[in-house]
PDB file of N, CA and C in Angstrom:
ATOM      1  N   UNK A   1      15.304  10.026   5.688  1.00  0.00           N
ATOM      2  CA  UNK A   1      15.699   9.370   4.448  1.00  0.00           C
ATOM      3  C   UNK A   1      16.420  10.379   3.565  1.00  0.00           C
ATOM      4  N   UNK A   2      17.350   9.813   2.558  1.00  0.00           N
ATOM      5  CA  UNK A   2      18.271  10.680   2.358  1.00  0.00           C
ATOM      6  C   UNK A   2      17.957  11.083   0.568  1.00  0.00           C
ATOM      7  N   UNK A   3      17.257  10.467   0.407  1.00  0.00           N
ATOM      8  CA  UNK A   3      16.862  10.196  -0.976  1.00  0.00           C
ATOM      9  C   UNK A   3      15.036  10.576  -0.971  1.00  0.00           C
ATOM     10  N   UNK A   4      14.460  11.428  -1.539  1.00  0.00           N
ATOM     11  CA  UNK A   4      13.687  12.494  -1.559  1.00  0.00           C
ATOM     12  C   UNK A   4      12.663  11.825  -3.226  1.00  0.00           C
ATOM     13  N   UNK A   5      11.630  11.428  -3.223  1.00  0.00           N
ATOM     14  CA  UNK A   5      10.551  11.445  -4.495  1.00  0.00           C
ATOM     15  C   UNK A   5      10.031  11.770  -4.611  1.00  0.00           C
ATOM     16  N   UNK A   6      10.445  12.821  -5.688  1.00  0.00           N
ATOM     17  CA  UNK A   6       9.539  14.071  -5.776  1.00  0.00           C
ATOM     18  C   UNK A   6       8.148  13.560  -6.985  1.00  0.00           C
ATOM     19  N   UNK A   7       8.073  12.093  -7.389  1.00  0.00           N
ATOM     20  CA  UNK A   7       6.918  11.858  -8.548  1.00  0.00           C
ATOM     21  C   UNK A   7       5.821  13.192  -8.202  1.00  0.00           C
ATOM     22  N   UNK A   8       4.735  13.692  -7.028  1.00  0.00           N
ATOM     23  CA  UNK A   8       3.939  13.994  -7.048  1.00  0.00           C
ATOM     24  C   UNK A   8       4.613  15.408  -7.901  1.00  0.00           C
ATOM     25  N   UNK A   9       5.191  15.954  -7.869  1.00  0.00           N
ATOM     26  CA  UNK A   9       5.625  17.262  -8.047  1.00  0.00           C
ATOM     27  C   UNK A   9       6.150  16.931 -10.132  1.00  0.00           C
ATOM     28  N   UNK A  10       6.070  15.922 -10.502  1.00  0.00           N
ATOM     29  CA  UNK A  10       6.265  15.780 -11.622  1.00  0.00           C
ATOM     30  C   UNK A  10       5.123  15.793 -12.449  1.00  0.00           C
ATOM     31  N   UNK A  11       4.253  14.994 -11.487  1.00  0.00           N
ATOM     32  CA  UNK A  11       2.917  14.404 -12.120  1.00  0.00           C
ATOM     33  C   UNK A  11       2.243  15.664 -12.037  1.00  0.00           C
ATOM     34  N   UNK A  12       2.115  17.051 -11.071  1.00  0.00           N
ATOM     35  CA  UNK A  12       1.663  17.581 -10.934  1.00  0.00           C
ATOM     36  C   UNK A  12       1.649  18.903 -12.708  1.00  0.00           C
ATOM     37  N   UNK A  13       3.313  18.548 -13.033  1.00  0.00           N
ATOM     38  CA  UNK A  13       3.826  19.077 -13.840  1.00  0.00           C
ATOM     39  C   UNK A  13       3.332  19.087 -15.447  1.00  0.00           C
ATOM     40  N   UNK A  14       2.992  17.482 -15.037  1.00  0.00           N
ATOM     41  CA  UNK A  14       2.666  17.036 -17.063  1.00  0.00           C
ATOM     42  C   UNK A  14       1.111  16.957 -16.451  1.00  0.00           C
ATOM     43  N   UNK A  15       0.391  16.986 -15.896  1.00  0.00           N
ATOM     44  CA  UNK A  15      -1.104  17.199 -15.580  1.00  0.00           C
ATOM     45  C   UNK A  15      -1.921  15.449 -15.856  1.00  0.00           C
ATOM     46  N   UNK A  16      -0.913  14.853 -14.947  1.00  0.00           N
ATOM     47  CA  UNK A  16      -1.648  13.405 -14.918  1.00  0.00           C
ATOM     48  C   UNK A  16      -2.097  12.624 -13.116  1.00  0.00           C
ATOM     49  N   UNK A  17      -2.891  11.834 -13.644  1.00  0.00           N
ATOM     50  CA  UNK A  17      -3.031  11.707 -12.530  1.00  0.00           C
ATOM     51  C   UNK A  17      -2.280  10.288 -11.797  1.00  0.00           C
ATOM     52  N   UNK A  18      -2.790   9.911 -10.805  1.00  0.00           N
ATOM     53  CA  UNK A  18      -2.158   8.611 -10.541  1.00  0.00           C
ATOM     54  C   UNK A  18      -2.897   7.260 -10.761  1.00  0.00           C
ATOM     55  N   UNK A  19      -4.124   7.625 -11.315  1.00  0.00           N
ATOM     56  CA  UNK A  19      -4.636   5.925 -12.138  1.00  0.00           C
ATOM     57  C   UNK A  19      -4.032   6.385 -13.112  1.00  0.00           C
ATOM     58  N   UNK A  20      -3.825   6.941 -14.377  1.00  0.00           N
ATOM     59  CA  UNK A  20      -2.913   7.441 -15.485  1.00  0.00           C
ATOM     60  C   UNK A  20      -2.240   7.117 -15.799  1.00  0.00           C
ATOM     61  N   UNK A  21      -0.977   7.678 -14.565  1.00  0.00           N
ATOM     62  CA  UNK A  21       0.355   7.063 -15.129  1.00  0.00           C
ATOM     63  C   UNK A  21       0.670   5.568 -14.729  1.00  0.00           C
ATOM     64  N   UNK A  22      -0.186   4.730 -13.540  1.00  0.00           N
ATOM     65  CA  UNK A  22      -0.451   3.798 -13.090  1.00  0.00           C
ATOM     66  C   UNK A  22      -0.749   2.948 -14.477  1.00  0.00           C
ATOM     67  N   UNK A  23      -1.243   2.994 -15.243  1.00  0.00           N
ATOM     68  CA  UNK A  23      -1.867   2.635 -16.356  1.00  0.00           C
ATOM     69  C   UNK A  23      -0.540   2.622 -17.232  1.00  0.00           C
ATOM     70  N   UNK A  24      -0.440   3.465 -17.297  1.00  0.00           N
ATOM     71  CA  UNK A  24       1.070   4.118 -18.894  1.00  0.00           C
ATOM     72  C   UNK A  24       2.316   3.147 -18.502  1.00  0.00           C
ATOM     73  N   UNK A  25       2.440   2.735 -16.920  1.00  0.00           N
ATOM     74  CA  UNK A  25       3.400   2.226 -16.371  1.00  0.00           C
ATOM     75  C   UNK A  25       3.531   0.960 -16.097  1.00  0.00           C
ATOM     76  N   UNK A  26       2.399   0.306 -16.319  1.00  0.00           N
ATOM     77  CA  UNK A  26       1.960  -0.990 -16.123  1.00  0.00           C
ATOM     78  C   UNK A  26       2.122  -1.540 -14.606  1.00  0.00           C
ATOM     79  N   UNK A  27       1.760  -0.716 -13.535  1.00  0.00           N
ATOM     80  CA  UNK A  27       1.931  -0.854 -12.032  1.00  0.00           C
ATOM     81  C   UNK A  27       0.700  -0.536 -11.678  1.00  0.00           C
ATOM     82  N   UNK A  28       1.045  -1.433 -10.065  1.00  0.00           N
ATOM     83  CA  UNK A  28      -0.299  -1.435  -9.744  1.00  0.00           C
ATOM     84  C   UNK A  28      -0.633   0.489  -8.666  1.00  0.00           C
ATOM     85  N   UNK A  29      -2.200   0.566  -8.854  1.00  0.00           N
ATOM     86  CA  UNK A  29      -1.762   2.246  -8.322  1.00  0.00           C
ATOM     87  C   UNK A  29      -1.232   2.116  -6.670  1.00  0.00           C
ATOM     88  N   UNK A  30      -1.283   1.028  -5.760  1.00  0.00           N
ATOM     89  CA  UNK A  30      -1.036   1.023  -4.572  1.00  0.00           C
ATOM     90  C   UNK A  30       0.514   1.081  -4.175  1.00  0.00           C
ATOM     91  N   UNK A  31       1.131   0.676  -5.558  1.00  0.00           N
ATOM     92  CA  UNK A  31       2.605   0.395  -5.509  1.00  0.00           C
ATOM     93  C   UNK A  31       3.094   1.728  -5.751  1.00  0.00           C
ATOM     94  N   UNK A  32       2.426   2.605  -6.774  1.00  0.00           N
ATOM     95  CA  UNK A  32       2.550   3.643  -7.598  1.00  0.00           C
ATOM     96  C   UNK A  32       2.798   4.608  -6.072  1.00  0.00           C
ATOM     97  N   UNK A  33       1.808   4.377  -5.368  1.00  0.00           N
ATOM     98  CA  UNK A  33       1.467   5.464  -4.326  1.00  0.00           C
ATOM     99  C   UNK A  33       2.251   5.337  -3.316  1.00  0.00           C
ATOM    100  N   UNK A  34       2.774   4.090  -3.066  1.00  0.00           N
ATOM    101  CA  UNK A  34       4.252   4.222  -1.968  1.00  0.00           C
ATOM    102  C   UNK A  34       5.237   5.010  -2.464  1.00  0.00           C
ATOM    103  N   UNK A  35       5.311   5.034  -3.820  1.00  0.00           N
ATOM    104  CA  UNK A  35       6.515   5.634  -4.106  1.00  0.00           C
ATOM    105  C   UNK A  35       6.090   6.436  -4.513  1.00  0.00           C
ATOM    106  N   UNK A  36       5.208   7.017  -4.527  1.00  0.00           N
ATOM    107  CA  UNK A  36       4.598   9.037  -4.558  1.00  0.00           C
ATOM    108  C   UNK A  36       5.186   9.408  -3.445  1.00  0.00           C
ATOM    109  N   UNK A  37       4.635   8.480  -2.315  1.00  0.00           N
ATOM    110  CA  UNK A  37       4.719   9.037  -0.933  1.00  0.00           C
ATOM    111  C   UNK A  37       5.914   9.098  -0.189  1.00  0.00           C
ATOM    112  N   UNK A  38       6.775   8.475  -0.910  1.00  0.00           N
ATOM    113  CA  UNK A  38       8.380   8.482  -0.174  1.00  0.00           C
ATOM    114  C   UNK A  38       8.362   7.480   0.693  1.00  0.00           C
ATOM    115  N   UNK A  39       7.171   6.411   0.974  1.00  0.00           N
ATOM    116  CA  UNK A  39       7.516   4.922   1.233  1.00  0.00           C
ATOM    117  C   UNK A  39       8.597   3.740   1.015  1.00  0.00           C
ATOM    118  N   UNK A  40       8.606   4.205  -0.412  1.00  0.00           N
ATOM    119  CA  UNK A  40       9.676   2.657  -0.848  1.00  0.00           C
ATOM    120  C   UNK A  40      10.867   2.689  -0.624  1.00  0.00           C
ATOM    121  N   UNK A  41      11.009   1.240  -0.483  1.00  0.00           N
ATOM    122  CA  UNK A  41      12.784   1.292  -0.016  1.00  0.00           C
ATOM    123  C   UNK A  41      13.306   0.782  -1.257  1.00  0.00           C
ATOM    124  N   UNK A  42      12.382   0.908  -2.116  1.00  0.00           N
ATOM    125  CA  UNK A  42      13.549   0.357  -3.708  1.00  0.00           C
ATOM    126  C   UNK A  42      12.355   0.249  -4.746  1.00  0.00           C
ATOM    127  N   UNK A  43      13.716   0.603  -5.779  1.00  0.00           N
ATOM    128  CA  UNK A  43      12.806   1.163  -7.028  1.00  0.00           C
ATOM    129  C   UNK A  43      13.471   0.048  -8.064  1.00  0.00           C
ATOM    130  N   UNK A  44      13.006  -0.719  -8.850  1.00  0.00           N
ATOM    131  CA  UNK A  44      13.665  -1.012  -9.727  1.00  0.00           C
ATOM    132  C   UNK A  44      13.610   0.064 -11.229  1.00  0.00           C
ATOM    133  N   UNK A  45      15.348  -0.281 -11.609  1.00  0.00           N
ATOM    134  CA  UNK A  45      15.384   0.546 -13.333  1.00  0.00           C
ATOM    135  C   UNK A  45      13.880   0.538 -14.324  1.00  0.00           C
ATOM    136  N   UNK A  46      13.443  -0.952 -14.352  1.00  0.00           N
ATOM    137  CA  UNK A  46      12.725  -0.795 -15.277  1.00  0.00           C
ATOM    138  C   UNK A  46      11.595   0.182 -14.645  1.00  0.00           C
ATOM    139  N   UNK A  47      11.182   0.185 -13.973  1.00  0.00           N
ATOM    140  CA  UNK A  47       9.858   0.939 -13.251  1.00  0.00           C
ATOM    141  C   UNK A  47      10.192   2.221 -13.393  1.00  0.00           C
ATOM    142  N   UNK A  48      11.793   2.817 -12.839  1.00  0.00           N
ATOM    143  CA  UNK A  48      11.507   4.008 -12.966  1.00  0.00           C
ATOM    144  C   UNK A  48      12.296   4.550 -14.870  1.00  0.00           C
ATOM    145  N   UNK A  49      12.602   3.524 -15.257  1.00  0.00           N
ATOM    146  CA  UNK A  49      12.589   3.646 -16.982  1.00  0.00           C
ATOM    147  C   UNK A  49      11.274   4.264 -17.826  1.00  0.00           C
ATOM    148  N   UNK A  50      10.158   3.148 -17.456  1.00  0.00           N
ATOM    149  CA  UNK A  50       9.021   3.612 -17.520  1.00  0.00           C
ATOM    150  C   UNK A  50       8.376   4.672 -17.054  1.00  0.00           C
ATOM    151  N   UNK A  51       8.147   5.212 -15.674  1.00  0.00           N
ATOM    152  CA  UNK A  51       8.082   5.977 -15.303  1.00  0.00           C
ATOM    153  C   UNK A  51       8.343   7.823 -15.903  1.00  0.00           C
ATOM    154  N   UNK A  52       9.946   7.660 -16.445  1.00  0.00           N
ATOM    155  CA  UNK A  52      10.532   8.702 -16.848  1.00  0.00           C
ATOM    156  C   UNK A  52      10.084   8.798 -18.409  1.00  0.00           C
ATOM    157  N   UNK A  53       9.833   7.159 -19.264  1.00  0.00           N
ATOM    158  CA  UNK A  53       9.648   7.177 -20.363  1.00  0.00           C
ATOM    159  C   UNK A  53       7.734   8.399 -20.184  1.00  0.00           C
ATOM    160  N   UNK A  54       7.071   7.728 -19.377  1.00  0.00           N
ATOM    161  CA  UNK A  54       5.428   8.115 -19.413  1.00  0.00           C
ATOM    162  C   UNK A  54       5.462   9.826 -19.293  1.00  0.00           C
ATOM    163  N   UNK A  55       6.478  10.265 -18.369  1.00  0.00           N
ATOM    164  CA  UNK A  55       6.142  11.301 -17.900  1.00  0.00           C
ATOM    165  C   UNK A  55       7.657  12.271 -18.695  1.00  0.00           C
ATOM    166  N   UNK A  56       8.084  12.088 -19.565  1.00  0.00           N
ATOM    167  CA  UNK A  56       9.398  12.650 -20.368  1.00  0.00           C
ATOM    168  C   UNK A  56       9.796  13.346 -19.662  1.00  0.00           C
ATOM    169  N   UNK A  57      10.724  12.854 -18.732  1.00  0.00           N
ATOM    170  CA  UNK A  57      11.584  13.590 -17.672  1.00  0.00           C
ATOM    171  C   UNK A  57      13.056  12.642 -17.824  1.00  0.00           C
ATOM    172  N   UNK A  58      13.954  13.020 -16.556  1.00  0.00           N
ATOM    173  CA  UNK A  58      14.753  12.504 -16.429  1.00  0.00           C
ATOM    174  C   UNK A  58      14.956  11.484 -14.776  1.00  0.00           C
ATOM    175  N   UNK A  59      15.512  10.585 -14.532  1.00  0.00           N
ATOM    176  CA  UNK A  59      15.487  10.395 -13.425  1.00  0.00           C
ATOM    177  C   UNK A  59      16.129  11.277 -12.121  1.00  0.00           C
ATOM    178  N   UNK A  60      16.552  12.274 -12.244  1.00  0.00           N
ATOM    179  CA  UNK A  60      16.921  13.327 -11.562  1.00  0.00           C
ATOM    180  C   UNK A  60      15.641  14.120 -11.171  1.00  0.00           C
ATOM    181  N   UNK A  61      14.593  14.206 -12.780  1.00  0.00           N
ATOM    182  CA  UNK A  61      13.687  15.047 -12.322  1.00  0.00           C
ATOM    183  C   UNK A  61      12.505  14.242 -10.978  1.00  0.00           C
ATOM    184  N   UNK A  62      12.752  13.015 -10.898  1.00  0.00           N
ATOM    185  CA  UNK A  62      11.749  12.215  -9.306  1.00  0.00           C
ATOM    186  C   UNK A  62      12.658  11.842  -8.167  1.00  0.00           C
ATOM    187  N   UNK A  63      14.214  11.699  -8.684  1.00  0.00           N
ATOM    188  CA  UNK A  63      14.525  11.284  -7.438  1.00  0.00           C
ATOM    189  C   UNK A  63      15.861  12.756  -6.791  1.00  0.00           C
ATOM    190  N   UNK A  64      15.901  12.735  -5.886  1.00  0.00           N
ATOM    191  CA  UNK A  64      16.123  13.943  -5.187  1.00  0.00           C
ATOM    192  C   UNK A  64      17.402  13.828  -4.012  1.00  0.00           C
ATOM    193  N   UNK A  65      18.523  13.541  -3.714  1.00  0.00           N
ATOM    194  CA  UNK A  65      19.450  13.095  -2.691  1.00  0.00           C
ATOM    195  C   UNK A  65      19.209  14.626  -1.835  1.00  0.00           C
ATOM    196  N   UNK A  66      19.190  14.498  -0.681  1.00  0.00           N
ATOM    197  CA  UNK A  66      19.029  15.602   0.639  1.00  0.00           C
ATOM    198  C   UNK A  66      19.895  14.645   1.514  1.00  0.00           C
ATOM    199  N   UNK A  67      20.921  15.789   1.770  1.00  0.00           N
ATOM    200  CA  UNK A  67      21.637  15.218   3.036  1.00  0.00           C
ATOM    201  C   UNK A  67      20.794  15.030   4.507  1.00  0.00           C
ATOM    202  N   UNK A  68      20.956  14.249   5.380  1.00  0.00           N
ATOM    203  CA  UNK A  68      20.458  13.724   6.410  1.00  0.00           C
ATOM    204  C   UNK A  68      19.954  15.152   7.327  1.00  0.00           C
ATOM    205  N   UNK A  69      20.986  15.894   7.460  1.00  0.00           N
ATOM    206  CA  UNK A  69      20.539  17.007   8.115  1.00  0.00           C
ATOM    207  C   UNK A  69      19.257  18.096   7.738  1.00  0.00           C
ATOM    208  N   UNK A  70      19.280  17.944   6.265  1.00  0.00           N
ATOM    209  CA  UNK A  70      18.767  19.256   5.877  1.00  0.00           C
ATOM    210  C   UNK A  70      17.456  18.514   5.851  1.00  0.00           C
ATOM    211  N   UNK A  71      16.904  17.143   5.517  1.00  0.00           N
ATOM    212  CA  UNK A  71      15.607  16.657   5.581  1.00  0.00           C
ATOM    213  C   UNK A  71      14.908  16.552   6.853  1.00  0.00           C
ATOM    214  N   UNK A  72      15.604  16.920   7.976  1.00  0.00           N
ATOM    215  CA  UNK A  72      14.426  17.006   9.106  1.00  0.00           C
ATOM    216  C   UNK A  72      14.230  18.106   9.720  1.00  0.00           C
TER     217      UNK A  72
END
């Protein structure tokens, strides 16, 4: 996958956890955790609006483009 989510490495950053921001984000934590894990195949704006709003980042700072080669 060419597109890289780095959330754990954010969350790790502002010192929250994932019922937390699950909470701040109004998502459920199972949904939360596919897309920790680099599961999802799609994010909607508002989610990761929220997301960036909970954790004052930017969307650059969770999502990550890696060319095909260099990710395996």
């Amino acid at each position: 996958m060419a597109i890289v989510v780095n959330l754990d490495v954010m969350m790790a950053r502002r010192k929250i956890s994932l019922g937390e921001l699950a909470q701040k984000v109004d998502i459920t934590m199972a949904n939360l955790s596919i897309l920790k894990n680099n599961k999802a195949r799609a994010v909607r704006f508002s989610t990761l609006e929220a997301i960036c709003k909970a954790l004052d980042c930017q969307p650059g700072d969770i999502l990550e483009f890696v060319p095909e080669e260099e990710s395996k």
